[in-house]
C-alpha atoms as a PDB file:
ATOM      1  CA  UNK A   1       0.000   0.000   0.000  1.00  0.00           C
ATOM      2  CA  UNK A   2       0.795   3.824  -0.892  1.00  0.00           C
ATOM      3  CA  UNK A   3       0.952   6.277   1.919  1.00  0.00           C
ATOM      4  CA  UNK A   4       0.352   9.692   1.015  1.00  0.00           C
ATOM      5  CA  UNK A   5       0.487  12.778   3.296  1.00  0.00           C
ATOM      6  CA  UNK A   6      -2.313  14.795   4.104  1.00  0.00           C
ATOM      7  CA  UNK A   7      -2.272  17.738   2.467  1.00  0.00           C
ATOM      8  CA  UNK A   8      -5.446  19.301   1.934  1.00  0.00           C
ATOM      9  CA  UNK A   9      -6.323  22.831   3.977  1.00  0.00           C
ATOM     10  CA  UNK A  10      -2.472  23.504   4.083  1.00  0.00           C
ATOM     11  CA  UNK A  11      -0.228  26.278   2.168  1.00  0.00           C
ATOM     12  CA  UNK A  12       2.840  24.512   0.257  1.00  0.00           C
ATOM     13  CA  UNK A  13       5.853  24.493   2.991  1.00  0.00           C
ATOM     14  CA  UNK A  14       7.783  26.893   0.476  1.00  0.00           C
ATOM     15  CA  UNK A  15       5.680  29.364   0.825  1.00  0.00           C
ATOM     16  CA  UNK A  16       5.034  29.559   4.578  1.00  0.00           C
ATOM     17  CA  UNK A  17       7.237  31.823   6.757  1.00  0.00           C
ATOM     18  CA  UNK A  18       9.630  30.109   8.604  1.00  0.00           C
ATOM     19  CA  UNK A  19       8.007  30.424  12.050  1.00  0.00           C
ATOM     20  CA  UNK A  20       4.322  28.404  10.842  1.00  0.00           C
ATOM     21  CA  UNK A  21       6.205  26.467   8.437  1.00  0.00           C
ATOM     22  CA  UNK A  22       7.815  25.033  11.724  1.00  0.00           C
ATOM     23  CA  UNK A  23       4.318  25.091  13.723  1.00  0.00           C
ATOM     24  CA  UNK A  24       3.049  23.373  11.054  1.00  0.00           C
ATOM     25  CA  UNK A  25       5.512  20.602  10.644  1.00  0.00           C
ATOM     26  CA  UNK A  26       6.078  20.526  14.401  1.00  0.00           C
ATOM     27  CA  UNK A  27       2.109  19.450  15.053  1.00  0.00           C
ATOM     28  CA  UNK A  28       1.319  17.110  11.681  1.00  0.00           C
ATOM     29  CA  UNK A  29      -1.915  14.857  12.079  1.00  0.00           C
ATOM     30  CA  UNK A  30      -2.009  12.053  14.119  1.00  0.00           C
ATOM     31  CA  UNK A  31      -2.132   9.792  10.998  1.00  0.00           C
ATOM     32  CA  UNK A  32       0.335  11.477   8.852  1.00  0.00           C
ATOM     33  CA  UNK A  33       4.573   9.666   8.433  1.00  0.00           C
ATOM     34  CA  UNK A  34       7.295   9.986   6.565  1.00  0.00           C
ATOM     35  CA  UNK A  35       7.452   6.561   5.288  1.00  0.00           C
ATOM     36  CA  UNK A  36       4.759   3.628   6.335  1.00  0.00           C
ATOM     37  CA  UNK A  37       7.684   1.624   7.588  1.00  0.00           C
ATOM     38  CA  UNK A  38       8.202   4.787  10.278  1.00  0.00           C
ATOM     39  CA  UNK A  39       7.338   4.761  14.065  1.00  0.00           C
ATOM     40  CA  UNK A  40       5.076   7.772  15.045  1.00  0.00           C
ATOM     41  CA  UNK A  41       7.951   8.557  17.708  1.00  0.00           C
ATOM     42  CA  UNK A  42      10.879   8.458  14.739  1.00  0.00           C
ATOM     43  CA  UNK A  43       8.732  10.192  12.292  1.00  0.00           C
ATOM     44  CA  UNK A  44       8.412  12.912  14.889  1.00  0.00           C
ATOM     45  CA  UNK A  45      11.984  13.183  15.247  1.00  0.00           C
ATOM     46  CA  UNK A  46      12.566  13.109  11.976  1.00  0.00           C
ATOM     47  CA  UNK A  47      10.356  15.897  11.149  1.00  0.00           C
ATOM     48  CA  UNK A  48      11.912  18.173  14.075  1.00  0.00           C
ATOM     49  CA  UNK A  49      15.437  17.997  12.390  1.00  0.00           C
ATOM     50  CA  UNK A  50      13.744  19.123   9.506  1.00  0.00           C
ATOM     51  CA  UNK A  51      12.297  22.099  10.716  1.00  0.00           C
ATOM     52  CA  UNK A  52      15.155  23.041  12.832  1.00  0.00           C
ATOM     53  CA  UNK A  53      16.812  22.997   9.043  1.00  0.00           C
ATOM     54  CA  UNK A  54      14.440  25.127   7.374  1.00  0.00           C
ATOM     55  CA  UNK A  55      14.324  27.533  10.012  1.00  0.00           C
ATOM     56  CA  UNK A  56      17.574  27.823   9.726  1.00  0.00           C
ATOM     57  CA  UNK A  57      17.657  28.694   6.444  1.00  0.00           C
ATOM     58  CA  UNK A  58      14.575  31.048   6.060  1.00  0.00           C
ATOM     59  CA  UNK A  59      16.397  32.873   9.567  1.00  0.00           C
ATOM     60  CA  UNK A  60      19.637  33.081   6.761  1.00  0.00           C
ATOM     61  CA  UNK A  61      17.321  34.279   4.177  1.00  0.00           C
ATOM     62  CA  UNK A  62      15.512  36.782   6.257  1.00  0.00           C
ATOM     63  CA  UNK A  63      18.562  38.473   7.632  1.00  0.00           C
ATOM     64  CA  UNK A  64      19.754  41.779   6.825  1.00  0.00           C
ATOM     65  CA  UNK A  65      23.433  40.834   5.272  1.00  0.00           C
ATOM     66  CA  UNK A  66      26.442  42.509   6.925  1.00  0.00           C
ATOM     67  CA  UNK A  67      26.740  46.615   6.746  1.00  0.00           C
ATOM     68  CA  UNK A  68      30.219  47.554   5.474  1.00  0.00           C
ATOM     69  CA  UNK A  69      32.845  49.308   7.245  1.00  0.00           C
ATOM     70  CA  UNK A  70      31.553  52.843   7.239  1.00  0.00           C
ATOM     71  CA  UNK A  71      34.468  55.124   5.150  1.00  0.00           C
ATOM     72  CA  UNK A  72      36.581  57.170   8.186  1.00  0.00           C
ATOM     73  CA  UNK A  73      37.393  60.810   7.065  1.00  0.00           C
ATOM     74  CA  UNK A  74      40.930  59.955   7.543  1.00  0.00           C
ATOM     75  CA  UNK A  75      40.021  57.993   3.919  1.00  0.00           C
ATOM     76  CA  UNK A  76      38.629  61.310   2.562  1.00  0.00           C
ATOM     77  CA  UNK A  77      41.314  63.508   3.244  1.00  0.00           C
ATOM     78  CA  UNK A  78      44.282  63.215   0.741  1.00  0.00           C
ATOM     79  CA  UNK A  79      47.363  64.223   3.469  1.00  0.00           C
ATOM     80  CA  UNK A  80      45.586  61.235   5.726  1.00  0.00           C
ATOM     81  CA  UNK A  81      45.446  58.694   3.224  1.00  0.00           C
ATOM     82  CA  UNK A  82      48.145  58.774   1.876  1.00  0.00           C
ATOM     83  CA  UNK A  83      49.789  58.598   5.497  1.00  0.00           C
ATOM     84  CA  UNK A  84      47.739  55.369   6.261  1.00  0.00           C
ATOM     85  CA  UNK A  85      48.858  53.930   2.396  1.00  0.00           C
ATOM     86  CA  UNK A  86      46.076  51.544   2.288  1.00  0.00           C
ATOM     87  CA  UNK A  87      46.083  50.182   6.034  1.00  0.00           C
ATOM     88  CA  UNK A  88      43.019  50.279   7.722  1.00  0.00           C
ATOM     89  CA  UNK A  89      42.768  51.989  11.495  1.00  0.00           C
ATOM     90  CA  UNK A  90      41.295  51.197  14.524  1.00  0.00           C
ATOM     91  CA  UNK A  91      39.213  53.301  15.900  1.00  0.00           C
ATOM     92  CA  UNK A  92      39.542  51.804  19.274  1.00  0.00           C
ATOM     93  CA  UNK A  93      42.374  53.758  22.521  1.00  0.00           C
ATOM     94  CA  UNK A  94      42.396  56.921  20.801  1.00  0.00           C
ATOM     95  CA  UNK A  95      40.360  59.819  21.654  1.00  0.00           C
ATOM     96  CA  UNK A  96      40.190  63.450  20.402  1.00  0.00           C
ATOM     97  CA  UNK A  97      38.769  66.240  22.526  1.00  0.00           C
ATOM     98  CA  UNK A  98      37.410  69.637  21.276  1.00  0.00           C
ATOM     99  CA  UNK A  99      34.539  71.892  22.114  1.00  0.00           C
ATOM    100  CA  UNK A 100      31.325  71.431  19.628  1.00  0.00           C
ATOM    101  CA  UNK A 101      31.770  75.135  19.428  1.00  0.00           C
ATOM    102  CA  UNK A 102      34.229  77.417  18.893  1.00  0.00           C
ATOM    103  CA  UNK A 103      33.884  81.244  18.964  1.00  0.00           C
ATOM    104  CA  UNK A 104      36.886  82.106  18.095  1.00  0.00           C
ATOM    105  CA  UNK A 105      38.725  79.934  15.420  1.00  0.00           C
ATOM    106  CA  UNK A 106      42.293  81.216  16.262  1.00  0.00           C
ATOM    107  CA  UNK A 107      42.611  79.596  19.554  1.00  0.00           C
ATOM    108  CA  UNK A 108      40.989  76.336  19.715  1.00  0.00           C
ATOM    109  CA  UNK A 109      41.657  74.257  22.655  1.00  0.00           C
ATOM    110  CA  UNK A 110      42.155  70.271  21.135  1.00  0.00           C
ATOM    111  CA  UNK A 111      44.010  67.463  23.383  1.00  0.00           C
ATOM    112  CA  UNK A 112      44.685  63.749  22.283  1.00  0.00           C
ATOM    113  CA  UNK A 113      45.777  60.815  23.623  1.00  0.00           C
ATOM    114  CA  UNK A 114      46.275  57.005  23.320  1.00  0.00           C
ATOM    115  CA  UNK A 115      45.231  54.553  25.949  1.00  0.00           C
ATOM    116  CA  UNK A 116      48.582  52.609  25.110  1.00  0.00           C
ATOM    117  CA  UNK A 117      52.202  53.565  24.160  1.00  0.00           C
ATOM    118  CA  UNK A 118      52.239  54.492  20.394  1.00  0.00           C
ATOM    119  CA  UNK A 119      55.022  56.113  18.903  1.00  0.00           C
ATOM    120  CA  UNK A 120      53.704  59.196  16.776  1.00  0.00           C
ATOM    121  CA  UNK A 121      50.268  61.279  16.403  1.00  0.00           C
ATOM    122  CA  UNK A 122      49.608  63.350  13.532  1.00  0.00           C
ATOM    123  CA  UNK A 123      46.961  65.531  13.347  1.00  0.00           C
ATOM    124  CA  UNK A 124      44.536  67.390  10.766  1.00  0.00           C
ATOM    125  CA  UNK A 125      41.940  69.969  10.523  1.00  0.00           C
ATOM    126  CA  UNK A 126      40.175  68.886   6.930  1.00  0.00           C
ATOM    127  CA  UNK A 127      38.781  72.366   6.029  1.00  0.00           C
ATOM    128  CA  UNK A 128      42.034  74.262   6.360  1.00  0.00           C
ATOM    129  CA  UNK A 129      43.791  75.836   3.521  1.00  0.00           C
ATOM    130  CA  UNK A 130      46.845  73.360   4.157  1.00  0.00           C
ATOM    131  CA  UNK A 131      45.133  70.367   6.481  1.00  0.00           C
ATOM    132  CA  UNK A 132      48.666  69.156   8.955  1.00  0.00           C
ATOM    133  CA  UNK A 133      48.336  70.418  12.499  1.00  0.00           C
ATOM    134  CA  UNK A 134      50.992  68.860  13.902  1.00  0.00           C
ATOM    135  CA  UNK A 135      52.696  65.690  14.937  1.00  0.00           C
ATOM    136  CA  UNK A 136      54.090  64.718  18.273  1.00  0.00           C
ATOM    137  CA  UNK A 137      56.702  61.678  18.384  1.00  0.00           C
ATOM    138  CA  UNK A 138      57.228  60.049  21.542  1.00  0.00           C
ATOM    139  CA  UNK A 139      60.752  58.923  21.970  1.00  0.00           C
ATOM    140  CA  UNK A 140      60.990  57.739  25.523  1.00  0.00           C
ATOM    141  CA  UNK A 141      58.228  56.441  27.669  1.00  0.00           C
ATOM    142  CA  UNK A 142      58.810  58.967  30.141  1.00  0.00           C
ATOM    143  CA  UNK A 143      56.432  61.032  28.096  1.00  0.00           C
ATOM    144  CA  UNK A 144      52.884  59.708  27.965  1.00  0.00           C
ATOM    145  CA  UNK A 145      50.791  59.648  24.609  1.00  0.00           C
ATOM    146  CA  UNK A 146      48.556  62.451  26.217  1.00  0.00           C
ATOM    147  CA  UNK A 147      48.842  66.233  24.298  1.00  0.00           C
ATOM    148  CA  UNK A 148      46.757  69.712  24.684  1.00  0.00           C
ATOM    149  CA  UNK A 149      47.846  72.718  22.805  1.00  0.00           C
ATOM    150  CA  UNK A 150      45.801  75.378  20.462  1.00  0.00           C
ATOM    151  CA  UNK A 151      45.238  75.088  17.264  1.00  0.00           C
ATOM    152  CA  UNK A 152      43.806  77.263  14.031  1.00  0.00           C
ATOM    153  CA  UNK A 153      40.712  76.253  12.131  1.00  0.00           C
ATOM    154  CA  UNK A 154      39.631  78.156   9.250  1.00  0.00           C
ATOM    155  CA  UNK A 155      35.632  77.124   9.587  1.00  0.00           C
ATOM    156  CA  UNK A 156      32.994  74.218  10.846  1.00  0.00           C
ATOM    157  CA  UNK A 157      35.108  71.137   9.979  1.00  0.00           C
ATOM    158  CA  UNK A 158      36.425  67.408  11.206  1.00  0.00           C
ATOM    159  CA  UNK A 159      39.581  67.484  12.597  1.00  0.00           C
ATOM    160  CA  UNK A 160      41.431  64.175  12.626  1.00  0.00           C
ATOM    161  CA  UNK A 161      43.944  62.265  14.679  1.00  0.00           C
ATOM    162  CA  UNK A 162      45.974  59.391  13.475  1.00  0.00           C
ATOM    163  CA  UNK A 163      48.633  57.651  16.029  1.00  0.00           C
ATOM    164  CA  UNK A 164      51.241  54.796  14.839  1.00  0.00           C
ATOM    165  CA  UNK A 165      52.275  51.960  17.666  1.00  0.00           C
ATOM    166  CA  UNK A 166      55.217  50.309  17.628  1.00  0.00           C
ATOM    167  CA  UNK A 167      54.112  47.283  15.920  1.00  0.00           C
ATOM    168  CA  UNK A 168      53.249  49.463  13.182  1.00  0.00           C
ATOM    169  CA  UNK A 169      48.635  49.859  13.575  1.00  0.00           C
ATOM    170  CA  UNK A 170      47.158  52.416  13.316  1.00  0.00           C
ATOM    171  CA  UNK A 171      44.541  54.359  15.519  1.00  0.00           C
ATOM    172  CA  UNK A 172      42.117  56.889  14.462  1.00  0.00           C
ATOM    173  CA  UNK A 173      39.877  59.386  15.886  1.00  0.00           C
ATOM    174  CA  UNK A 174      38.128  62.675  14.541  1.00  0.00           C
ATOM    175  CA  UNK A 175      35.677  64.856  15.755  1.00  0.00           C
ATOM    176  CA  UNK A 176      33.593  67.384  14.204  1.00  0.00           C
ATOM    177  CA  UNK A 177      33.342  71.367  14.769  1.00  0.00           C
ATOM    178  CA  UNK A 178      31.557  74.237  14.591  1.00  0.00           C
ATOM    179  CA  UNK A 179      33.828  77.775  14.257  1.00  0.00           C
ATOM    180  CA  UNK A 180      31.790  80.930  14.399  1.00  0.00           C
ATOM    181  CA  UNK A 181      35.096  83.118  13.737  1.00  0.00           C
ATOM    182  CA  UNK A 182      37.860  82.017  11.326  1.00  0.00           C
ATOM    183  CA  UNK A 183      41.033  81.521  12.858  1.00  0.00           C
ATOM    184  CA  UNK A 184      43.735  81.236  10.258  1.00  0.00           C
ATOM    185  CA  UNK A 185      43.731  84.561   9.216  1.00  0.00           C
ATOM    186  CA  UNK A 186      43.974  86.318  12.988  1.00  0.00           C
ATOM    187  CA  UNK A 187      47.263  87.540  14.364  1.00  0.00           C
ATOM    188  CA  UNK A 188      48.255  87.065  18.091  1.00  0.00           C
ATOM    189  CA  UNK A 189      46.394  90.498  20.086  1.00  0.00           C
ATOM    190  CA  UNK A 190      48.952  93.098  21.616  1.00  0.00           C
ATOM    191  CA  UNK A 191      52.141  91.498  19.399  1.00  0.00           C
ATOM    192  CA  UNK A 192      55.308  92.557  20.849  1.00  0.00           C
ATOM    193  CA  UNK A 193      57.958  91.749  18.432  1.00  0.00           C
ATOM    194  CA  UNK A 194      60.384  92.728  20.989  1.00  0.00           C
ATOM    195  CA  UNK A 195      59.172  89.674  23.221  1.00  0.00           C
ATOM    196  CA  UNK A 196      59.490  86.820  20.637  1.00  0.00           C
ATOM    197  CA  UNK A 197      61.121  83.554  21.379  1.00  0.00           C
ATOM    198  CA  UNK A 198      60.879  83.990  24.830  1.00  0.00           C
ATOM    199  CA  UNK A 199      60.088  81.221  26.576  1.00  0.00           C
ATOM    200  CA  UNK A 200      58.099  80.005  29.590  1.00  0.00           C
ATOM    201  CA  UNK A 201      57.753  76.404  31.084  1.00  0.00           C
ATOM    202  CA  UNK A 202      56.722  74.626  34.250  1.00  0.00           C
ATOM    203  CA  UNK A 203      58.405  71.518  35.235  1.00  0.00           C
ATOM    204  CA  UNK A 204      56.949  68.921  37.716  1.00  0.00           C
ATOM    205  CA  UNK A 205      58.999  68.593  40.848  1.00  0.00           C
ATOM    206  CA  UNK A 206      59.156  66.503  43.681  1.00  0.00           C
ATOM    207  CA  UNK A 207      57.478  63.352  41.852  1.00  0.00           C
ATOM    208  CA  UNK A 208      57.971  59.883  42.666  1.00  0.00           C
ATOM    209  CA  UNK A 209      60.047  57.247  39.993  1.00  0.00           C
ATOM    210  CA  UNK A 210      57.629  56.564  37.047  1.00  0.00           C
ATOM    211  CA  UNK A 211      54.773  58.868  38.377  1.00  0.00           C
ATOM    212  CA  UNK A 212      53.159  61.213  35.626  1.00  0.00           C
ATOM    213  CA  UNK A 213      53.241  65.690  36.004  1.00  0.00           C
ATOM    214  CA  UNK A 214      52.643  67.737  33.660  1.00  0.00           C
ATOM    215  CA  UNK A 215      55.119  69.710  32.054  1.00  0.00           C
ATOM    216  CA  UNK A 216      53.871  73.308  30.385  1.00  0.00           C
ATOM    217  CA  UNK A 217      55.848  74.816  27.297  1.00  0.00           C
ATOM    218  CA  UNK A 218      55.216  77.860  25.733  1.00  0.00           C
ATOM    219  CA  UNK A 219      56.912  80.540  23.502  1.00  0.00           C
ATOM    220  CA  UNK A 220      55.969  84.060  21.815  1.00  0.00           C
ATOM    221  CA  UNK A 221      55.445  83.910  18.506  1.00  0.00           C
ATOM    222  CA  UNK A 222      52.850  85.001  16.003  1.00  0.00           C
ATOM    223  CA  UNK A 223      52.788  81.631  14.196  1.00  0.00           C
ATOM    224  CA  UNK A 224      52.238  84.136  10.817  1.00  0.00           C
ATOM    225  CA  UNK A 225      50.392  81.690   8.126  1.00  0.00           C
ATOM    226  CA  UNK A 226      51.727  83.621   4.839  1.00  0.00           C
ATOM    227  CA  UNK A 227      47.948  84.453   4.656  1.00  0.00           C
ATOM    228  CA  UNK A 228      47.318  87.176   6.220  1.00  0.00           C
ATOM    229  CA  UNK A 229      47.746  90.901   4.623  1.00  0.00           C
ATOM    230  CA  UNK A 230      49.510  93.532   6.599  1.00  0.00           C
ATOM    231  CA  UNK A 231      48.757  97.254   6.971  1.00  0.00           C
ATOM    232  CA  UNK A 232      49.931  98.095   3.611  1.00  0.00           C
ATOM    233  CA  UNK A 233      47.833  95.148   1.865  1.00  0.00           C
ATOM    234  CA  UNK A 234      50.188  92.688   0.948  1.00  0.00           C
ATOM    235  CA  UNK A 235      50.653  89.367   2.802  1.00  0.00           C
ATOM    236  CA  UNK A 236      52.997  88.735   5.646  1.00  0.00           C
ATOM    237  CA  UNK A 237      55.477  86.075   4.655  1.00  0.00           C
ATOM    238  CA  UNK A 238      55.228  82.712   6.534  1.00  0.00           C
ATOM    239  CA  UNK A 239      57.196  82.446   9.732  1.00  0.00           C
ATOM    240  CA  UNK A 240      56.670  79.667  12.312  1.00  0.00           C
ATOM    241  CA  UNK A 241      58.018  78.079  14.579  1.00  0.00           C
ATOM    242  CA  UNK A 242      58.421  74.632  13.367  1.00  0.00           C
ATOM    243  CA  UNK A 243      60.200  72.279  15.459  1.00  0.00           C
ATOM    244  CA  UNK A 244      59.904  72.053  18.799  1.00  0.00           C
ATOM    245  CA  UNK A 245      62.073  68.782  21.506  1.00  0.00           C
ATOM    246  CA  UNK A 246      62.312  67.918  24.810  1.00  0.00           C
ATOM    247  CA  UNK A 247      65.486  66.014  26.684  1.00  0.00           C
ATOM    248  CA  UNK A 248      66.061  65.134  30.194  1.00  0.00           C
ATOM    249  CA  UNK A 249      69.478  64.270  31.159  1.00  0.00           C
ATOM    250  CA  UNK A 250      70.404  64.169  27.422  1.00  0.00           C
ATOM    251  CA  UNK A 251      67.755  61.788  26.754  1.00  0.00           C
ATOM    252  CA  UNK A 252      65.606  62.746  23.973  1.00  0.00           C
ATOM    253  CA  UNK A 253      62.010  62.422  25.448  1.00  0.00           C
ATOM    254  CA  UNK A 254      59.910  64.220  22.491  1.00  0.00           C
ATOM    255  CA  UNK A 255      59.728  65.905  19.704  1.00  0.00           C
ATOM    256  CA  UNK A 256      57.125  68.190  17.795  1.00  0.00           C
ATOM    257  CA  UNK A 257      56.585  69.410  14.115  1.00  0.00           C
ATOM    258  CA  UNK A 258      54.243  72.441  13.860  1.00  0.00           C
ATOM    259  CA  UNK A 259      52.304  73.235  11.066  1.00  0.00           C
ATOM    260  CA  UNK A 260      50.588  77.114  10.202  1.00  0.00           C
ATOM    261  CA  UNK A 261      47.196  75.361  12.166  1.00  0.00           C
ATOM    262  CA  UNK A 262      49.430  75.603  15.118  1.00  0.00           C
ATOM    263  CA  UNK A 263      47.825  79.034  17.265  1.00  0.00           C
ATOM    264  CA  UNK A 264      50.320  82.152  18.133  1.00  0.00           C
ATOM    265  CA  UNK A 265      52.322  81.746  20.794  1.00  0.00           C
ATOM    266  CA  UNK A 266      52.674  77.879  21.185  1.00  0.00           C
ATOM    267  CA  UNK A 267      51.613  76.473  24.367  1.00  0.00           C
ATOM    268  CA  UNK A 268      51.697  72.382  24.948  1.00  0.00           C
ATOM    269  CA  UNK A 269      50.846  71.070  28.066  1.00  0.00           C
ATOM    270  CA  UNK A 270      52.693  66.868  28.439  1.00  0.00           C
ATOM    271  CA  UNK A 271      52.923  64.414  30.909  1.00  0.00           C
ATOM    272  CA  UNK A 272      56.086  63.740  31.894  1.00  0.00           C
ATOM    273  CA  UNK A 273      56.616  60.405  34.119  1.00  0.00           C
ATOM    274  CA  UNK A 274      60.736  60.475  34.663  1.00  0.00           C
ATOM    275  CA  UNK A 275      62.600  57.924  36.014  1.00  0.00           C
ATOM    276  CA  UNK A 276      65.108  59.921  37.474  1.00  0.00           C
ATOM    277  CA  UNK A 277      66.106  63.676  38.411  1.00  0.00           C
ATOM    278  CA  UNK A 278      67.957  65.800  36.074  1.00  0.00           C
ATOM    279  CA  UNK A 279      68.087  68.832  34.116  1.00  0.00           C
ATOM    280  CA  UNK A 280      65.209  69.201  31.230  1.00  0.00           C
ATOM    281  CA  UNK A 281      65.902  70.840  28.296  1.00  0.00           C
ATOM    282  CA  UNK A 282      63.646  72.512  25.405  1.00  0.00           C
ATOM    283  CA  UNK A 283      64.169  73.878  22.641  1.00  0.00           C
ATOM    284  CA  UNK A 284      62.195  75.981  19.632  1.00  0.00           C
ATOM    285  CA  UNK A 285      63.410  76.385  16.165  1.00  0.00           C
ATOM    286  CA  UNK A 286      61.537  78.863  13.647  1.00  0.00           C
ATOM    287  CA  UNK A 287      61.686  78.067   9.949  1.00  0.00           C
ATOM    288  CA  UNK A 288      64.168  81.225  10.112  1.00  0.00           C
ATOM    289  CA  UNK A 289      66.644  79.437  11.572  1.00  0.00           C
ATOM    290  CA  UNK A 290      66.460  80.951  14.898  1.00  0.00           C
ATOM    291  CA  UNK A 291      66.063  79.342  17.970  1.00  0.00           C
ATOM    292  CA  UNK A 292      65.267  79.681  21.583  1.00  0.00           C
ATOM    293  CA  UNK A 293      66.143  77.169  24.296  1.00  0.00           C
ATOM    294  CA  UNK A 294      65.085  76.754  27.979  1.00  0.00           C
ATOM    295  CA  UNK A 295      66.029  74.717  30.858  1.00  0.00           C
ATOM    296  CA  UNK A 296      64.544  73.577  34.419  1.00  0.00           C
ATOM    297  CA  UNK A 297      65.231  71.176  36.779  1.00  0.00           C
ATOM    298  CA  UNK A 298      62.903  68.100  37.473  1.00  0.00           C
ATOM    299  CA  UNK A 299      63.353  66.688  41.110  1.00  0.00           C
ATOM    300  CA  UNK A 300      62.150  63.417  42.305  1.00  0.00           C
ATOM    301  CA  UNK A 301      61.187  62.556  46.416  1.00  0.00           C
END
């Protein structure tokens, strides 16, 4: 004899959703098998793994596939990319502070840092008529990954921060802004020509081995972008300060490059962890050639 499943009153299988498909198959009539040679107890189980498959598969079917990798701005941005040269950043132990607002677009205060050691951070405002900031190398690990200073942004942008480790990943951060005034066309208020490259810096004393203090560092300077016109119209030539290191005992601890987004008068605030007392040295060098040093002492308890 023949057997031949009941079928009449139900919708073909392949067109049921997955969830009655399995209701349907998981409660068949009393009468119904899979083969006339079939206990009603294996025919059950045998039906179960075969909803548990098709549900499965319709759950495959009905899922959204995978969203891609949304495109970072450090992609978009020429300078960036071309840093990165194809590798892909995490976005993961860096972070990138700024206010959401800026008033005034010549003084903006940014600081970055890196949950873990890395080696360099560059930075980049992507609106800016040239987009560097700046970059900050860390040469010792008496000087933590942690940075504030001022910077210059023309109008509402992203600004971007890319940091290499040592094993040679990337990290990436950005965050966007709003400027109200543009900054890279302001000059430093009440310039006193007579007072550039000097110097003024505030060591941490009386730390323990290893433990962190922050170390201030700032010169006069007008930081003059090459794009800004003087009294008798015609632009100001470029001058900035450029280069900027620090060295304890002889040690080279850090080093700086500063681009025209840098703000007059450049102040950086570190965090200096040394290992032992000595004297700390830093020193500025302007594009010009000149250069302006300072010392202080760093004492441990």
């Amino acid at each position: 004899m023949q057997f031949t499943p009941e079928t009449s009153g139900t919708v073909p299988i392949a067109k049921q959703p997955p969830w009655k498909m399995a209701s349907s198959l998981l409660s068949p009539p009393s009468a119904t098998r899979c083969c006339i040679s079939c206990s009603p107890a294996a025919c059950r189980r045998a039906l179960t793994r075969s909803v548990i498959v098709a549900v499965l598969a319709g759950a495959l079917l009905l899922a959204p596939a995978p969203a891609a990798a949304a495109e970072g701005p450090w992609q978009r941005l020429p300078a960036a990319a071309a840093l990165l040269d194809g590798a892909d950043p995490v976005t993961r132990g860096l972070s990138l502070e700024l206010p959401l607002v800026a008033d005034d677009g010549s003084a903006v205060a940014l600081t970055v840092a890196a949950e873990a050691p890395v080696e360099v951070i560059h930075l980049f405002a992507t609106r800016n008529p040239a987009p560097e900031i700046a970059v900050y190398r860390f040469l010792d690990g008496q000087v933590q990954p942690r940075v504030a200073t001022r910077v210059r942004l023309n109008e509402s942008q992203t600004v971007i921060a890319l940091a290499r480790t040592a094993d040679g990943r990337w990290l990436a951060a950005s965050r966007e802004i709003r400027i109200t005034v543009s900054g890279c066309l302001a000059r430093a208020e009440d310039a006193d020509p007579d007072a550039e490259m000097s110097t003024r810096v505030r060591a941490p004393s009386r730390l323990r081995p290893g433990e962190a203090g922050e170390l201030l560092a700032m010169i006069t300077h007008p930081m003059e972008t090459g794009l800004r016109e003087g009294a008798d119209g015609a632009l100001v030539a470029r001058r900035l300060v450029s280069e900027f290191e620090v060295a304890l005992a002889g040690t080279p601890l850090f080093a700086a490059e500063f681009h025209a987004a840098v703000s007059a008068n450049p102040f950086l605030r570190l965090q200096l962890a040394p290992e032992a007392a000595g004297e700390l040295e830093l020193r500025w060098v302007e594009d010009g050639g000149r250069e302006a040093v300072a010392r202080a002492e760093v004492t441990l308890r």
